[in-house]
Protein backbone atom coordinates (compact mmCIF):
# COMPACT_ATOMS: atom_id res chain seq x y z
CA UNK A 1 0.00 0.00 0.00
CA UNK A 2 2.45 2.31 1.06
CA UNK A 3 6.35 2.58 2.37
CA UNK A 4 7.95 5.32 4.14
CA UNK A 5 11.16 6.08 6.04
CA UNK A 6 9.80 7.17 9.61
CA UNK A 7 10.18 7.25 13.70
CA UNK A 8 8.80 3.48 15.18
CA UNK A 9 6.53 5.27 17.16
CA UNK A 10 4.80 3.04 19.60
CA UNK A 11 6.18 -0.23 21.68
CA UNK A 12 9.40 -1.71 22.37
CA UNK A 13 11.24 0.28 19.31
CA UNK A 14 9.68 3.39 19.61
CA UNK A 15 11.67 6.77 18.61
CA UNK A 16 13.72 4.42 16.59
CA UNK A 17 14.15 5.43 12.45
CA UNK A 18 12.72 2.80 10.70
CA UNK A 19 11.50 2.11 7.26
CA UNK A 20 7.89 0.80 6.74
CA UNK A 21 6.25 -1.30 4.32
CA UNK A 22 2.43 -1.01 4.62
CA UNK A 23 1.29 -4.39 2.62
CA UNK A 24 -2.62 -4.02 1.74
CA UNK A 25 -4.64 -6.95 2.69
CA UNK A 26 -6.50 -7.33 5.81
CA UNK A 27 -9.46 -9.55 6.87
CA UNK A 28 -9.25 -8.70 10.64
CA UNK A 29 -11.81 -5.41 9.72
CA UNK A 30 -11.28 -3.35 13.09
CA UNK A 31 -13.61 -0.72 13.38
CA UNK A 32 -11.13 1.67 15.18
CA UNK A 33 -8.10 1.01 12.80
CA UNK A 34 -6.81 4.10 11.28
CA UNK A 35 -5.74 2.41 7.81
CA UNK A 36 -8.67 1.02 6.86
CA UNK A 37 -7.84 1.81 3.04
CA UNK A 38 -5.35 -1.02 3.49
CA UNK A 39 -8.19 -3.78 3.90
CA UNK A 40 -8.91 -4.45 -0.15
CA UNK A 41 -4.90 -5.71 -1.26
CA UNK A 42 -6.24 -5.12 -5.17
CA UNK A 43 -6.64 -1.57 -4.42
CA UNK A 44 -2.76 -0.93 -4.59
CA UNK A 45 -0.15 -1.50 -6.94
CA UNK A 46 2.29 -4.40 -6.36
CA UNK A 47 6.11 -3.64 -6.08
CA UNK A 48 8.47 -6.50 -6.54
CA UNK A 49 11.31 -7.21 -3.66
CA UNK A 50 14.12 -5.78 -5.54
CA UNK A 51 12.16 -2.28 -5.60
CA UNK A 52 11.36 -2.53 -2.21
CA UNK A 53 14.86 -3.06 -0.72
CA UNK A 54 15.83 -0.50 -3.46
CA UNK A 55 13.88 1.86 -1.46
CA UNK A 56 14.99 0.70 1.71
CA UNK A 57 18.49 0.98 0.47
CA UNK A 58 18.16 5.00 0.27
CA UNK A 59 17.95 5.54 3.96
CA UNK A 60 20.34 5.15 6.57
CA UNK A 61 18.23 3.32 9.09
CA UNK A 62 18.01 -0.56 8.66
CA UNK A 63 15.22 -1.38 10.81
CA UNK A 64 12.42 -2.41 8.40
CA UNK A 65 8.80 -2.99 9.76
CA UNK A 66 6.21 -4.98 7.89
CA UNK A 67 2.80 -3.62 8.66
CA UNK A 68 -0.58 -3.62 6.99
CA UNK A 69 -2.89 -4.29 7.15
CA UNK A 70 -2.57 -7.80 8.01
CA UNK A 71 1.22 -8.46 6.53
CA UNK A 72 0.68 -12.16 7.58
CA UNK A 73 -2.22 -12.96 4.88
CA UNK A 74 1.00 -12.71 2.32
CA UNK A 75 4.06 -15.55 2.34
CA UNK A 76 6.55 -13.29 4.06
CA UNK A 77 9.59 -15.99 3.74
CA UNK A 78 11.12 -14.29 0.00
CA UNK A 79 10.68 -10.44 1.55
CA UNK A 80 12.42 -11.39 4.83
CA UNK A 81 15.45 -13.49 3.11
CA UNK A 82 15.98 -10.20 1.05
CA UNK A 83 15.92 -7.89 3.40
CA UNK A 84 18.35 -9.58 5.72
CA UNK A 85 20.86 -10.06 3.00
CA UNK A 86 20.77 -6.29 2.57
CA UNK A 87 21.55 -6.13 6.24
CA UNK A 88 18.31 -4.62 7.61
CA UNK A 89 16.42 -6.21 10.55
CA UNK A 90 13.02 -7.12 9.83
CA UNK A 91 10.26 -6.43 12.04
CA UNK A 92 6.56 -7.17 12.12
CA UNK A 93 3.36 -5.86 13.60
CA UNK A 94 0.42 -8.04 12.96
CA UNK A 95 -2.92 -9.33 14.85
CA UNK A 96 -1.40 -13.04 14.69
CA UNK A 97 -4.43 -14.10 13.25
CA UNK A 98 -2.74 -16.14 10.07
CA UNK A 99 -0.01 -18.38 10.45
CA UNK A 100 4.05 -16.96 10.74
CA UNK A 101 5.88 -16.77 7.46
CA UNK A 102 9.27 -14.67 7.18
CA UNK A 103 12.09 -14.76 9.58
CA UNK A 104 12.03 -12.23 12.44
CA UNK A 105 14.23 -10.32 14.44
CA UNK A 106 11.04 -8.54 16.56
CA UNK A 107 7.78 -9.92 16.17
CA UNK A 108 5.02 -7.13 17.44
CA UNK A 109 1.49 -9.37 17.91
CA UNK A 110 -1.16 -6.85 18.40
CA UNK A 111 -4.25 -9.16 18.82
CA UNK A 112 -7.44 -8.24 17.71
CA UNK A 113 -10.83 -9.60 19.26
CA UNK A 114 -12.64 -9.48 14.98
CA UNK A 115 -10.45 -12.29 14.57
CA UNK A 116 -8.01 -14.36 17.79
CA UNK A 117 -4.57 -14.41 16.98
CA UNK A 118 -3.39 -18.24 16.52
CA UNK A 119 -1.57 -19.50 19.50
CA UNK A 120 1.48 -20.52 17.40
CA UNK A 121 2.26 -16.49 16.44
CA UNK A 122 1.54 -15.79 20.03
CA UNK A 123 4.43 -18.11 20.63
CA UNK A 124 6.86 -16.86 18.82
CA UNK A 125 6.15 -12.83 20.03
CA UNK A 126 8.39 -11.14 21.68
CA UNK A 127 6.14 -7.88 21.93
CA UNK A 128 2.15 -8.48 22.93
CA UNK A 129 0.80 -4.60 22.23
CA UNK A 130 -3.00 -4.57 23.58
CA UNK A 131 -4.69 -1.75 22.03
CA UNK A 132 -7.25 -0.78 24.84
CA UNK A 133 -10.64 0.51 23.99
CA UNK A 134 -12.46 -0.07 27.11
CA UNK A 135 -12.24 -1.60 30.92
CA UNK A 136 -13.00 -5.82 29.68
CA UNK A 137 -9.69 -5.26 27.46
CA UNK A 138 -7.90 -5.89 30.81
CA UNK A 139 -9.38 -9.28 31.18
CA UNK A 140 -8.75 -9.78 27.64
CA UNK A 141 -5.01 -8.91 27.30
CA UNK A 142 -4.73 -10.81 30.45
CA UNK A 143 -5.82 -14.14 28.70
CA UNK A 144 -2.90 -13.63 25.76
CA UNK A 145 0.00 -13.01 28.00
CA UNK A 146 -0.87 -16.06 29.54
CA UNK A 147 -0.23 -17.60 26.15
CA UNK A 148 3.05 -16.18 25.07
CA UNK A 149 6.61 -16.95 26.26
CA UNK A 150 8.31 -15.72 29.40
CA UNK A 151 10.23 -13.37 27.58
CA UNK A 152 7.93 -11.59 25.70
CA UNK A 153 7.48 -7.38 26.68
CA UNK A 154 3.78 -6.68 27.45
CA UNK A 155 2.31 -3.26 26.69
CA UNK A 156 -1.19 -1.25 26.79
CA UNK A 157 -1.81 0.98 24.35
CA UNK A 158 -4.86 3.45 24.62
CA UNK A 159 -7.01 3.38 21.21
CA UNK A 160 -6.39 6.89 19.80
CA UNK A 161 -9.91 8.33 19.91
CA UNK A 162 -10.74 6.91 23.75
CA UNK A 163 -7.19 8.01 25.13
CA UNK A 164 -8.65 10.58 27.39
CA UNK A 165 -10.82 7.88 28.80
CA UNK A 166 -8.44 4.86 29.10
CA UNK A 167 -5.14 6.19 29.80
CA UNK A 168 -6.07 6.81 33.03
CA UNK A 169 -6.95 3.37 33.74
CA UNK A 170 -3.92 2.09 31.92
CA UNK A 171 -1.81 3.60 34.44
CA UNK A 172 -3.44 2.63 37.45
CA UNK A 173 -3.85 -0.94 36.07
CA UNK A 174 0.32 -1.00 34.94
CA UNK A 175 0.46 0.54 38.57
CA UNK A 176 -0.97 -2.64 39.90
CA UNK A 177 0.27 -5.23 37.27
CA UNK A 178 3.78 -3.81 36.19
CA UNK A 179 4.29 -7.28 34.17
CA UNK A 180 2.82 -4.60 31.52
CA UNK A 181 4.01 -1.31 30.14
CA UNK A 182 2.17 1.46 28.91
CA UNK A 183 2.61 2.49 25.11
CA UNK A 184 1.60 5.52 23.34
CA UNK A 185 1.33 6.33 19.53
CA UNK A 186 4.26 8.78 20.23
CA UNK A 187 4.25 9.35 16.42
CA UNK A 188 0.73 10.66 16.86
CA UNK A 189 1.52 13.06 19.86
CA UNK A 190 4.70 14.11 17.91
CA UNK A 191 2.51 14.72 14.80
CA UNK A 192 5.27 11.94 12.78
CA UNK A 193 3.79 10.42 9.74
């Protein structure tokens, strides 16, 4: 759908440059995303690997992240081979909701209750980023930590249009649970696209 050289701006990497490819694609339909034109993959032109890491190539950074979307809904494995031999890290946000393809340095599962991540991706996470939209979404990340690995960095995230209402409980809940950290679409605040 769309690449751009950027700021990570939310979980673990956040304020670190990285280069984003937005795949289109996505059968997860949530009604708070804030890509929605990414959910119909024939709406975009296709770019073939060698003009993507072309593209990657012209930036300093080397931190790629595969987005949507729902990157997962596409084999991964040929995308991730070529952008590790061009010495980039490869990173992925996705709900977990298809099976793993592509081979990860940081795997970001952000599940999504449209469609439950698959407990194999959950597995393999080493970010679980909850986006909270109201109070049962404590319950709710609760149940997927309990189903990734003892390693894996746990954050809240406050859904963009209810911040005002949920930060608030985010912190007192982190307060009371610090297993989890809070994350914020710093890119948002910071007005980075």
């Amino acid at each position: 759908m769309e690449q751009f050289y950027t700021i990570q701006g939310e979980g673990a990497n956040a304020g670190r440059a990285a280069y984003f490819i937005r795949l289109g694609g996505c059968d997860v339909g949530c009604h708070w995303c804030d890509v929605k034109e990414s959910w119909d993959a024939e709406a975009h032109p296709r770019f073939s690997i060698e003009s993507l890491i072309a593209e990657v190539q012209q930036h300093p950074g080397r931190n790629v992240v595969i987005t949507g979307g729902e990157p997962l809904m596409h084999d991964l494995g040929p995308l991730t081979q070529a952008l590790h031999a061009a010495g980039c890290q490869t990173w992925i946000e996705t709900s977990g909701a298809h099976p793993l393809s592509g081979n990860w340095d940081w795997i970001c599962v952000s599940p999504k209750k449209f469609k439950a991540p698959l407990p194999e991706v959950l597995q393999h996470a080493h970010e679980l980023k909850v986006v909270v939209f109201n109070k049962s979404d404590f319950a709710w990340a609760e149940q997927h930590a309990a189903m990734v690995g003892p390693n894996c960095r746990l954050y809240l995230q406050p859904e963009w249009s209810k911040a005002a209402i949920v930060t608030p409980l985010i912190i007192d809940y982190v307060k009371q649970h610090p297993q989890w950290q809070v994350s914020l679409q710093t890119h948002k605040y910071l007005d980075i696209p």
